[in-house]
Every structure is written in structure tokens, then in C-alpha cells.
Protein backbone atom coordinates (compact mmCIF):
# COMPACT_ATOMS: atom_id res chain seq x y z
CA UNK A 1 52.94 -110.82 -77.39
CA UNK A 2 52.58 -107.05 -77.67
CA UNK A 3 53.33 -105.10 -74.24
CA UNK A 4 50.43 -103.09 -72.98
CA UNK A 5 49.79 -100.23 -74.90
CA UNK A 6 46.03 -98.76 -73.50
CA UNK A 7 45.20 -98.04 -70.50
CA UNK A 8 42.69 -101.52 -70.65
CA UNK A 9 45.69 -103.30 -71.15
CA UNK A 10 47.50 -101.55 -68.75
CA UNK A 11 44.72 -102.65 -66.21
CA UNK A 12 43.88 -105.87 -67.43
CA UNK A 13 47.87 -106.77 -66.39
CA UNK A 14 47.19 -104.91 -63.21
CA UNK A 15 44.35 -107.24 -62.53
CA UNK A 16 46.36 -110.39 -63.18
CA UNK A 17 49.26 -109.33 -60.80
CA UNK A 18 46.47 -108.32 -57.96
CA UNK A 19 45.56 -111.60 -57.94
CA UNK A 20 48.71 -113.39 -57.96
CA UNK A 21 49.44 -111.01 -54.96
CA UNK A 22 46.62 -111.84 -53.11
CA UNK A 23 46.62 -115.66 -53.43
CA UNK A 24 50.15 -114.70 -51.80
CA UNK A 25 48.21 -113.55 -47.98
CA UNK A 26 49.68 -115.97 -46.35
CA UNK A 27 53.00 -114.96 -44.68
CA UNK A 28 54.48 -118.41 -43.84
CA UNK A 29 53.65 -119.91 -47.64
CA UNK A 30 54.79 -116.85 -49.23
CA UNK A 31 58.39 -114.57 -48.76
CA UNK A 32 56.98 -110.42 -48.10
CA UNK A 33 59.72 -109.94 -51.04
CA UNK A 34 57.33 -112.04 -53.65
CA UNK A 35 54.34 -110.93 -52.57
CA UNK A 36 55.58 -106.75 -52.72
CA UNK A 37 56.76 -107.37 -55.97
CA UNK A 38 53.81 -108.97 -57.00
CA UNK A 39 51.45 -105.88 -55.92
CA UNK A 40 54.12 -103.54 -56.93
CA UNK A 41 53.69 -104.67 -60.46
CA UNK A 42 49.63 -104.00 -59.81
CA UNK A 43 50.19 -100.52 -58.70
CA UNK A 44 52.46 -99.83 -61.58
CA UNK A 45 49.99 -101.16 -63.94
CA UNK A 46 47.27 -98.86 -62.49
CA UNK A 47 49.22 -96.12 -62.04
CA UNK A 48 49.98 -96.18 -66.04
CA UNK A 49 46.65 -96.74 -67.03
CA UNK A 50 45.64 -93.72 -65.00
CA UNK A 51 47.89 -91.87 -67.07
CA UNK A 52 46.99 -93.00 -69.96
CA UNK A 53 43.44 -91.93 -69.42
CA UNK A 54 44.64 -88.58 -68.61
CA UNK A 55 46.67 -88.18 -71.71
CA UNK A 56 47.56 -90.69 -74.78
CA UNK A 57 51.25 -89.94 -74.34
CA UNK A 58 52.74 -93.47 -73.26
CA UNK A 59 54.02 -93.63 -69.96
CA UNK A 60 57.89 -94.10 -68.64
CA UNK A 61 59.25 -96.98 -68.46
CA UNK A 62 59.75 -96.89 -64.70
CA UNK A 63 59.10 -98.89 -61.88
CA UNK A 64 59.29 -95.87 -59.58
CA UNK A 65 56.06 -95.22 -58.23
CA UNK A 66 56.68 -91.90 -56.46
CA UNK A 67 57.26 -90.55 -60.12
CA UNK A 68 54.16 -92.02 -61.17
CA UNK A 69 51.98 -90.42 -58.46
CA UNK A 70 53.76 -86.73 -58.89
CA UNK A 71 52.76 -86.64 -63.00
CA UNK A 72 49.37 -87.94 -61.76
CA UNK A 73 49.59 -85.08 -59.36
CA UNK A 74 50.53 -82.28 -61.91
CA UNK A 75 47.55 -83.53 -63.98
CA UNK A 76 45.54 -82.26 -61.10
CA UNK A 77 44.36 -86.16 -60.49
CA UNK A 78 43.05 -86.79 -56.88
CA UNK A 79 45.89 -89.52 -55.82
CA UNK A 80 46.26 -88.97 -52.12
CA UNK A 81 44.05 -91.85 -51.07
CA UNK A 82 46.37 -93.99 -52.52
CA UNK A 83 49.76 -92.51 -51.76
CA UNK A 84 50.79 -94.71 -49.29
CA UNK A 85 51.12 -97.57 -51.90
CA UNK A 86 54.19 -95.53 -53.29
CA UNK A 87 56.07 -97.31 -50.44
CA UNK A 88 56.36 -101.03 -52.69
CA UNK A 89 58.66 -99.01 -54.95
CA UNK A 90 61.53 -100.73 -53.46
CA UNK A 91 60.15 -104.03 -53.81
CA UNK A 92 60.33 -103.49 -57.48
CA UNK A 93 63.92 -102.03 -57.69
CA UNK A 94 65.28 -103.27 -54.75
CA UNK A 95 64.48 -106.23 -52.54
CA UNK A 96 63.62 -108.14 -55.72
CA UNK A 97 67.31 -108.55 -56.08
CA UNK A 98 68.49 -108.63 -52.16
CA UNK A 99 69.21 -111.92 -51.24
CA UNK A 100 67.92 -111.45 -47.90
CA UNK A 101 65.87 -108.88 -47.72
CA UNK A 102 64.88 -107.40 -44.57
CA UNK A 103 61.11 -107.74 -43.76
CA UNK A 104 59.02 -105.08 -43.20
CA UNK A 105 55.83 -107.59 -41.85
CA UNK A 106 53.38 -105.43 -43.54
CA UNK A 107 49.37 -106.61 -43.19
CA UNK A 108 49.14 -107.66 -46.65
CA UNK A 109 45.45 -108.06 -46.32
CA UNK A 110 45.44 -104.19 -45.61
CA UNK A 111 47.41 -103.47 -48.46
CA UNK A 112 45.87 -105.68 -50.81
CA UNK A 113 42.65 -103.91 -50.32
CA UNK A 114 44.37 -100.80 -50.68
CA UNK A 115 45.72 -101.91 -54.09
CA UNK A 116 42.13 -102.91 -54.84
CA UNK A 117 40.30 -99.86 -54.46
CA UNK A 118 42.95 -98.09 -56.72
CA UNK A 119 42.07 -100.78 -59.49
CA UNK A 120 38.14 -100.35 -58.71
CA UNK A 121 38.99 -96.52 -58.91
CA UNK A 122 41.03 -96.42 -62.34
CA UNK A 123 38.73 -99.20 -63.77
CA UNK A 124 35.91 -96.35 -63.30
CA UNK A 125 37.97 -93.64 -64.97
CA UNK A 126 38.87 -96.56 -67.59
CA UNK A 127 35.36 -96.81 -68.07
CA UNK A 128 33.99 -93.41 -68.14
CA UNK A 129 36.96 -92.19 -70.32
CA UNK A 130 35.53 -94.81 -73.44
């Protein structure tokens, strides 16, 4: 299996991992750790297919989402509704690894959506850019 390559497949991953996240809601089934990583990996998936719609070069290989958001912002793309979501950067790099990771006890319903108007929003610009 080929790793995503276009900013579809960039999204269709993105799509999967939203999903996983939010069958994760519920705090005393699933560890805030797994679930953060989970919509981490959605947010990263967007990010780089909103990227990729902005220019064909291929995007870092980097889990850092802050970096992701600043070359979105130098290509003059309209990210600050979704800046906030930089925050599950260390759920990627981080407390994916920590043993015991200290919990933040986010409202993952909150953030979910907020995850899922970034995929509605880069599915547009997915669509419009085809």
C-alpha cells in the first residue's frame, strides 16, 4: 500500500482517523492519550491535504502541527478558525509514548466537531480545486 500522495488521499485517511476518534467520546471506555492521537492524525491529514491544494509540492513529513498551520499561513490561507487544534501536537510526539500521561480532560465532543468542520472545510477546497 502506497502512502497518500494527493490531497484526496490525504483526506480520505483524515476521514478514517475522525472516525476512529470519535467512536472514542467516551472518556471512561477510552484513555484522552488514544483518542488525541487518534484526531491528531485527522488534523495532520487535513492539514496536508490543504497544502497540497495550495501547491503540488509534497508536504513534510512532520507531525508538528504548528508548522503545518504557519506554511498554511504564509500561503495567505484563512486558518485561524482552526488554530486551536494545533494544541494535539503533543499527542502525536509526545504522550503517545508517556506511560502515564497526564490528562488534560478536554470535551472531546467539542473538539471532535472542531476537527470536523476543518475536514468539511478542506473537503470544499478539495473539491473546488478538481
Amino acid at each position: 500500500m502506497a502512502p497518500a500522495e494527493t490531497s484526496t488521499g490525504f483526506l480520505r485517511i483524515a476521514h478514517r482517523d475522525l472516525r476512529t476518534a470519535m467512536a472514542m467520546a467516551d472518556s471512561s471506555l477510552f484513555e484522552e492519550s488514544t483518542w488525541g492521537f487518534h484526531l491528531q492524525q485527522a488534523i495532520e491529514k487535513a492539514l496536508k491535504a490543504w497544502l497540497l491544494v495550495l501547491s503540488p509540492e509534497q508536504p513534510p513529513f512532520s507531525h508538528n502541527l504548528r508548522l503545518l498551520f504557519l506554511m498554511l499561513r504564509d500561503q495567505d490561507a484563512a486558518v485561524e478558525p482552526f488554530l486551536g487544534l494545533s494544541r494535539f501536537t503533543l499527542f502525536a510526539v509526545v504522550w503517545r509514548y508517556d506511560e502515564d500521561p497526564e490528562l488534560e480532560h478536554l470535551n472531546r465532543t467539542a473538539w471532535n466537531q472542531l476537527c470536523t468542520e476543518l475536514l468539511a472545510h478542506v473537503d470544499e477546497l478539495v473539491s473546488y480545486s478538481q
